[in-house]
N, C-alpha and C. Protein backbone atom coordinates (compact mmCIF):
# COMPACT_ATOMS: atom_id res chain seq x y z
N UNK A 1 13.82 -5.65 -37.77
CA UNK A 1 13.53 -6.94 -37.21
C UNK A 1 13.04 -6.76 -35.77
N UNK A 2 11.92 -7.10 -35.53
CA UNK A 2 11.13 -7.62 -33.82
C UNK A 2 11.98 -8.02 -33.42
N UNK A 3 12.28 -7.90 -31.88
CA UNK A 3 12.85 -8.70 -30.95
C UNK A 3 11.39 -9.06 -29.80
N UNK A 4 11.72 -10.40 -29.48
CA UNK A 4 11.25 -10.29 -28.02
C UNK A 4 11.74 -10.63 -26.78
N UNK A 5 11.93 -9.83 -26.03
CA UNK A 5 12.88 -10.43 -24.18
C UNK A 5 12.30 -10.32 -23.22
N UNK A 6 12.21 -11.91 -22.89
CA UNK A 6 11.77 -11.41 -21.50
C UNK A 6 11.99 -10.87 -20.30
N UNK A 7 11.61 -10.12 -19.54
CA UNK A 7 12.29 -9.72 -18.42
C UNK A 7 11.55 -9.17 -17.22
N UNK A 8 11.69 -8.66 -16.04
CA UNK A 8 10.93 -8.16 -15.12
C UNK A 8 11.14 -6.83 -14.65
N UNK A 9 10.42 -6.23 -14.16
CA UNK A 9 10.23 -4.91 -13.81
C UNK A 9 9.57 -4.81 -12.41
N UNK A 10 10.57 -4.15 -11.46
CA UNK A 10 10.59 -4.27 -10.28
C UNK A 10 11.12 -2.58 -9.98
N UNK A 11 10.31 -2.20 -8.74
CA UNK A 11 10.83 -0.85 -8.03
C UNK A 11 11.27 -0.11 -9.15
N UNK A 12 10.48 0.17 -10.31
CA UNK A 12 10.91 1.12 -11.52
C UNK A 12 11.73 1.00 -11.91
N UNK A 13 12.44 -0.23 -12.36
CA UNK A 13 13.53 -0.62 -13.12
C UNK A 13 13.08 -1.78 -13.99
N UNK A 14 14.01 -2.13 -15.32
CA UNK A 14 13.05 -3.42 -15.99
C UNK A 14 14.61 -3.90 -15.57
N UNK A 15 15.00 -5.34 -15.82
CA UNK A 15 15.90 -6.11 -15.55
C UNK A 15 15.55 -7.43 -16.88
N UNK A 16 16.35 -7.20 -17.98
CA UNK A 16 16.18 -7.98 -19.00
C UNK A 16 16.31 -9.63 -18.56
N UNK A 17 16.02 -10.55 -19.02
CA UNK A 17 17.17 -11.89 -18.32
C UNK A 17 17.62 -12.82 -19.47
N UNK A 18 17.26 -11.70 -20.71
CA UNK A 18 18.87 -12.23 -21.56
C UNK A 18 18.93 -10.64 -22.23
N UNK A 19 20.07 -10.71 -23.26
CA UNK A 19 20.28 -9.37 -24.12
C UNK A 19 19.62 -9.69 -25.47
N UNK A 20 19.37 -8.27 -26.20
CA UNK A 20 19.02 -9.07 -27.37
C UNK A 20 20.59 -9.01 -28.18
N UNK A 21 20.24 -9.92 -29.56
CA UNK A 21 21.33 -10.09 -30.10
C UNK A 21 21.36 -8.53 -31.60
N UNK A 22 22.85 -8.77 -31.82
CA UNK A 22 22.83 -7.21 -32.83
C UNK A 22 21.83 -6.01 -32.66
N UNK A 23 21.33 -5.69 -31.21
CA UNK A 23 20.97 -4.76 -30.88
C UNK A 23 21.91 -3.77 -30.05
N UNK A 24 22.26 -2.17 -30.27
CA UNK A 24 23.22 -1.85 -30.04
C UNK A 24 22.61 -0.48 -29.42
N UNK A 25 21.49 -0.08 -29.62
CA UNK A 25 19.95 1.05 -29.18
C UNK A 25 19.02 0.84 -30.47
N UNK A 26 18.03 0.72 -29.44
CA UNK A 26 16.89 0.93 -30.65
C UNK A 26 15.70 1.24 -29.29
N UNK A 27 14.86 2.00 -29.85
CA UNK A 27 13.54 2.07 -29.22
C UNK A 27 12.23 0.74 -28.70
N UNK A 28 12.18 0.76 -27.47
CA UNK A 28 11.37 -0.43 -27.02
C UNK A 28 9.77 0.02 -27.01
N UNK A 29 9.03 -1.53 -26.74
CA UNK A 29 8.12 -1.54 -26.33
C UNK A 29 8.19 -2.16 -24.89
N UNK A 30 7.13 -1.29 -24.01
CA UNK A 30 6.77 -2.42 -22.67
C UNK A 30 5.65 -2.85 -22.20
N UNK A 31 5.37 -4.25 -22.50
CA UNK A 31 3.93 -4.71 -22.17
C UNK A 31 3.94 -5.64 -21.07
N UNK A 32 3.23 -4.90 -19.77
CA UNK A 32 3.24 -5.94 -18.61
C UNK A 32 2.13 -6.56 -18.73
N UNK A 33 2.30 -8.06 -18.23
CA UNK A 33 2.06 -9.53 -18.25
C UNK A 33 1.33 -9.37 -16.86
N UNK A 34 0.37 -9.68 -16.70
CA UNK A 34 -0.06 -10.38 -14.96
C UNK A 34 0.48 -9.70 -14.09
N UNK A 35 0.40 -8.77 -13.69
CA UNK A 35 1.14 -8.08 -12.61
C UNK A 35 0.74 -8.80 -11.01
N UNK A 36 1.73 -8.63 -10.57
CA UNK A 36 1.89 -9.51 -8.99
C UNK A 36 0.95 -8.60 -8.33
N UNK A 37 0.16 -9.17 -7.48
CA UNK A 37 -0.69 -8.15 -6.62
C UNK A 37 -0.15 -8.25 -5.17
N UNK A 38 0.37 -7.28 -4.90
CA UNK A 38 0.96 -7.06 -3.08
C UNK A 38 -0.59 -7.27 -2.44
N UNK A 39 -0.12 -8.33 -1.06
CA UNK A 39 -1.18 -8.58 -0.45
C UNK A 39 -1.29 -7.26 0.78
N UNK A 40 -2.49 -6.71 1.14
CA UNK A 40 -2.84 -6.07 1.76
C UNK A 40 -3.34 -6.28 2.97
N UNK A 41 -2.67 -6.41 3.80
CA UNK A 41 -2.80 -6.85 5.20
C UNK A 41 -4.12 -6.04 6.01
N UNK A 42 -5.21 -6.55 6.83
CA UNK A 42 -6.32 -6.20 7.23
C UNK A 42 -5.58 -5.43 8.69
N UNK A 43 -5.62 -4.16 8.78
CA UNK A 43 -5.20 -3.47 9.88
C UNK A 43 -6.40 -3.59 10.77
N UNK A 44 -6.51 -4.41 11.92
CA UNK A 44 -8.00 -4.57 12.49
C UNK A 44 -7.20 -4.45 13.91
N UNK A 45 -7.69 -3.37 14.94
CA UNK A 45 -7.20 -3.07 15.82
C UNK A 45 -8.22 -4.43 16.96
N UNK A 46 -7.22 -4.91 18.41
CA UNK A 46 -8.67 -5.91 18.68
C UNK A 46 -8.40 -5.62 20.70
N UNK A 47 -9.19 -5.71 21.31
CA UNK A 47 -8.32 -5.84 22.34
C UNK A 47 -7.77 -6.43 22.99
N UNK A 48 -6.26 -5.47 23.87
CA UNK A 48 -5.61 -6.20 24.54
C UNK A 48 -4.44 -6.30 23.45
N UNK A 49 -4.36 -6.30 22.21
CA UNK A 49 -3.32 -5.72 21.29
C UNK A 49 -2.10 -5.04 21.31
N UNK A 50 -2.48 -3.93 22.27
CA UNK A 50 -1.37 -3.34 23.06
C UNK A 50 -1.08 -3.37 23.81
N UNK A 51 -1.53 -4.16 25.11
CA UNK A 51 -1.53 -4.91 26.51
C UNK A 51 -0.07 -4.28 27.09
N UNK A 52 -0.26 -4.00 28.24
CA UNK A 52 1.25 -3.79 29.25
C UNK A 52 0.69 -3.39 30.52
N UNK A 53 0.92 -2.67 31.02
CA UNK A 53 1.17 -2.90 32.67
C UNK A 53 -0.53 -2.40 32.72
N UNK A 54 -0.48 -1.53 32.57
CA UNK A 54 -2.36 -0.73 32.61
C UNK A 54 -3.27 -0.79 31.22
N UNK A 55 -4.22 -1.33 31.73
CA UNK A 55 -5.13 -1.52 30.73
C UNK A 55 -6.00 -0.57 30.63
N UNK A 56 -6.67 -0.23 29.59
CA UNK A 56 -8.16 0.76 29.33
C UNK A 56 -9.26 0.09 29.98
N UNK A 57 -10.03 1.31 30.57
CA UNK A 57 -10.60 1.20 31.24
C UNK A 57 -12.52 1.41 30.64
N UNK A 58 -13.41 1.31 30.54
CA UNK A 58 -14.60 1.67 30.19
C UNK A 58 -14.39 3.37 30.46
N UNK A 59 -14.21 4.09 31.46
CA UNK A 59 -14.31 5.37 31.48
C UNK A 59 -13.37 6.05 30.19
N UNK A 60 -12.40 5.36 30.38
CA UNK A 60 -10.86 5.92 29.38
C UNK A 60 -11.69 6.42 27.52
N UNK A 61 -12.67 5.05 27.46
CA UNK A 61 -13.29 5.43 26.33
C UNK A 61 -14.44 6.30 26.48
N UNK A 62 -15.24 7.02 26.99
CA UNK A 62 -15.75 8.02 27.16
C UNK A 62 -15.19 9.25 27.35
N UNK A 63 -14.28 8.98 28.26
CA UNK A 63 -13.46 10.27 28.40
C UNK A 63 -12.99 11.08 26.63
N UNK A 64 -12.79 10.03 25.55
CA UNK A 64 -12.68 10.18 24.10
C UNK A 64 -13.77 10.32 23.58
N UNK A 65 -15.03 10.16 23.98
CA UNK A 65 -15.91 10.40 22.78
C UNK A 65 -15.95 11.76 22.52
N UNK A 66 -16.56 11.70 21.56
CA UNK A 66 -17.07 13.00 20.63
C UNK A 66 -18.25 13.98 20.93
N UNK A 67 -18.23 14.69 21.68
CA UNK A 67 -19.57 15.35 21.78
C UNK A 67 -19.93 17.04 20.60
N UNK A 68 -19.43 17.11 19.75
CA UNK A 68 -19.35 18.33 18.88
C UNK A 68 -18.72 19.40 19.43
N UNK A 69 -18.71 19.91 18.16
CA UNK A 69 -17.93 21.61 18.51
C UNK A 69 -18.70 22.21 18.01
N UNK A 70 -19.28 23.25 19.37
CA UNK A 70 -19.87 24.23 19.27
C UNK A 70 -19.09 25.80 18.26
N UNK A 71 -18.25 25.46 18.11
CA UNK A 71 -17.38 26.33 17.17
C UNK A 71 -17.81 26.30 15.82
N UNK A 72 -17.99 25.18 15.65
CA UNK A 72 -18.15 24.86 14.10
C UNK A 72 -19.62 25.08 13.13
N UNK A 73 -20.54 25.71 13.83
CA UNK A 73 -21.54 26.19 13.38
C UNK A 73 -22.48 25.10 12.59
N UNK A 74 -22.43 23.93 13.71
CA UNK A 74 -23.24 22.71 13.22
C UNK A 74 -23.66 22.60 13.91
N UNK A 75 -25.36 21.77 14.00
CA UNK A 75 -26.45 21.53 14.95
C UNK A 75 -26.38 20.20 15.50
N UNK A 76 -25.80 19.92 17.02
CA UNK A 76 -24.86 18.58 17.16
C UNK A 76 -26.08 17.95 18.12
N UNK A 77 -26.75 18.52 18.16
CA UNK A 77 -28.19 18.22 19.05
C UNK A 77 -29.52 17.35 18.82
């Protein structure tokens, strides 16, 4: 005899939310329904974000740029 129960499945666990009846072990099926989609928050850095006593300066970001590595046997020119 089929059973069907509903239940949820969370952090790799299922959590029935009833039992079945005269079932005592038997082998399941698991078919997920609509799965919840976790919202993904936009990490967008902006300035002044991290604001405190000293701020960045126009030089501060040059002082970071990238000018190649002559090590690396690429033509950065």
């Amino acid at each position: 005899m089929l059973q069907s129960i509903v239940g949820v499945y969370k952090n790799g666990k299922i959590q029935l939310l009833e039992l079945p009846s005269d079932v005592s072990e038997s082998r399941v099926i698991v078919t997920f329904l609509e799965p919840v989609k976790s919202k993904i928050h936009k990490q967008i850095m902006q300035f002044g974000m991290f604001s405190g006593n000293k701020q960045s300066t126009e030089n501060d970001f040059h002082v970071t740029e990238f000018h190649g590595d002559t090590e690396d046997s690429l033509d950065w020119l």
